[in-house]
C-alpha atoms as a PDB file:
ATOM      1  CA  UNK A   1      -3.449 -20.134   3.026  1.00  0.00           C
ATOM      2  CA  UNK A   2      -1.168 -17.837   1.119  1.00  0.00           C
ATOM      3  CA  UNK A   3      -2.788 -18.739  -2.101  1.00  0.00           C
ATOM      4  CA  UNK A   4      -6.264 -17.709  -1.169  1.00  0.00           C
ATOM      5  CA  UNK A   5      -7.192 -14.499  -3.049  1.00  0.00           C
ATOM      6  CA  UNK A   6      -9.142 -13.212   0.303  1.00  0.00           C
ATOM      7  CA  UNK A   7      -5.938 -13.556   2.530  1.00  0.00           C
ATOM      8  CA  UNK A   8      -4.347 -11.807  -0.172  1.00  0.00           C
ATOM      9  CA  UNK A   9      -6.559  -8.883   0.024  1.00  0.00           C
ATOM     10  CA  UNK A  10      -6.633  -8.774   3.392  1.00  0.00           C
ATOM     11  CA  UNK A  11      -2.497  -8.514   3.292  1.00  0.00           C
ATOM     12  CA  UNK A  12      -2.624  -5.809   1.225  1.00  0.00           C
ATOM     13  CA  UNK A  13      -5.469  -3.759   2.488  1.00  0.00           C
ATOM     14  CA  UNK A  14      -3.034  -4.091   6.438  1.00  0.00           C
ATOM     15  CA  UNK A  15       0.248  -3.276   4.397  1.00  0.00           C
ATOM     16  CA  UNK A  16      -2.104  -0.049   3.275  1.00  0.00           C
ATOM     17  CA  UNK A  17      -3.044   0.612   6.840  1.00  0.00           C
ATOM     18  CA  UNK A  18       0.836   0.666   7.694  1.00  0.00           C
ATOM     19  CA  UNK A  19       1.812   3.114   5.363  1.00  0.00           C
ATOM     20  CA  UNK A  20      -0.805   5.389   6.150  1.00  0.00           C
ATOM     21  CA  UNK A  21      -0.188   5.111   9.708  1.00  0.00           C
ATOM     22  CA  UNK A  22       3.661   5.540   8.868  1.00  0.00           C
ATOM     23  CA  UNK A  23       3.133   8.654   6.478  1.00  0.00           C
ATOM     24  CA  UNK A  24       0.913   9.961   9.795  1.00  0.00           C
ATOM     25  CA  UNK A  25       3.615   9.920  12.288  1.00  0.00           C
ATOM     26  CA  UNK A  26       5.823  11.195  10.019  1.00  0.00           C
ATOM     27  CA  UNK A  27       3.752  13.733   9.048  1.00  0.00           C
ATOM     28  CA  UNK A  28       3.045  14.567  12.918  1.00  0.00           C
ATOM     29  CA  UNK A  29       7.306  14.167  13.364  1.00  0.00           C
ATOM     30  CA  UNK A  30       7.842  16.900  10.407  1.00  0.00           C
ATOM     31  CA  UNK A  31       4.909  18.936  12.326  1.00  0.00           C
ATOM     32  CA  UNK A  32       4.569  22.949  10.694  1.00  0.00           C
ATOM     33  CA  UNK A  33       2.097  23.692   8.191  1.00  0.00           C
ATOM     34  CA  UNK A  34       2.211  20.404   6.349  1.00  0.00           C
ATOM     35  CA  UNK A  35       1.077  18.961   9.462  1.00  0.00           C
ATOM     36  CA  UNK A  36      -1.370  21.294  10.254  1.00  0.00           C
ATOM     37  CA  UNK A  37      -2.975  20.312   6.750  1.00  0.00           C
ATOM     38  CA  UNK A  38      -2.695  16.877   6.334  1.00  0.00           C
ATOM     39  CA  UNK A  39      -2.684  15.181  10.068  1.00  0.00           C
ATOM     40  CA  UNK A  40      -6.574  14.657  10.666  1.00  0.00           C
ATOM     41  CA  UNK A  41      -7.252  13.828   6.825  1.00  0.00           C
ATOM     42  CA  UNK A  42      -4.624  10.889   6.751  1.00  0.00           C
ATOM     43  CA  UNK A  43      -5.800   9.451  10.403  1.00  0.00           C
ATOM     44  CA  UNK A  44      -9.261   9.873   8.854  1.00  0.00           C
ATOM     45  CA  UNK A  45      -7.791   7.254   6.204  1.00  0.00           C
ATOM     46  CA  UNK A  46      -6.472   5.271   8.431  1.00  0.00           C
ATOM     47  CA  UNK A  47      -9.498   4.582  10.301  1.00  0.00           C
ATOM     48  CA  UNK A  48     -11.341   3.698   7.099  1.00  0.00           C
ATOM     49  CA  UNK A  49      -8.561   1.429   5.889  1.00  0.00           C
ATOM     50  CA  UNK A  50      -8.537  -0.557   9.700  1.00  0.00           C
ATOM     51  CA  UNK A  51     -12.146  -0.486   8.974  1.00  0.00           C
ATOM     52  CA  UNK A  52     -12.427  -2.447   5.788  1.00  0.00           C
ATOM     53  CA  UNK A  53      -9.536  -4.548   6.876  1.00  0.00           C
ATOM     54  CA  UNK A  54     -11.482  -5.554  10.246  1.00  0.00           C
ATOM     55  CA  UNK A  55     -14.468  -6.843   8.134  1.00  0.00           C
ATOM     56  CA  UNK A  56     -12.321  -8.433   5.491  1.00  0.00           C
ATOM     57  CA  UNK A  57     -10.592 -10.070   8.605  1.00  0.00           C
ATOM     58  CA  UNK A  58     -13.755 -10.984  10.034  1.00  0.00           C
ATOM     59  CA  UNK A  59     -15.406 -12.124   6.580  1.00  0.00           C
ATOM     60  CA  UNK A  60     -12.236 -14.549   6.123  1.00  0.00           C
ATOM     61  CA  UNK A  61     -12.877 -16.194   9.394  1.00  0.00           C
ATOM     62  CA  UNK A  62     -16.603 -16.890   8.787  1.00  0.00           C
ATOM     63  CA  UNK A  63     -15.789 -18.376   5.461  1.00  0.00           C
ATOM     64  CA  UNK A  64     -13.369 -20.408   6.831  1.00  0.00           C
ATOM     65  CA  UNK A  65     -15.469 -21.555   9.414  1.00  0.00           C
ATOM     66  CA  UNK A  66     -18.433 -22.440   8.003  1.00  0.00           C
END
């Protein structure tokens, strides 16, 4: 399974999700201005990346499926 280019993706695209969601709480830990700035834009990418890595998810099982 580690081979397939599609579980690959999906890897990646949920290691992205992390690091958003990591650079968010710290962003929200650090609080001030920088916080004030930044918080609602990266959650905003974070829901988009959990997004694409749902369907990808989802798309993987149907493939695999069928």
């Amino acid at each position: 399974m580690t081979k397939d280019p599609l579980f690959i993706v999906i890897a990646v695209v949920m290691l992205g999700v992390v690091g958003i969601l990591l650079f968010g709480i710290g962003s929200f830990a650090k609080g001030g201005e920088f916080n004030k700035k930044h918080a609602n834009r990266a959650m905003r990418w974070r829901i988009g990346a959990q997004f694409v890595a749902v369907l990808l998810i989802l798309l993987f099982v149907w493939l695999r499926r069928s």
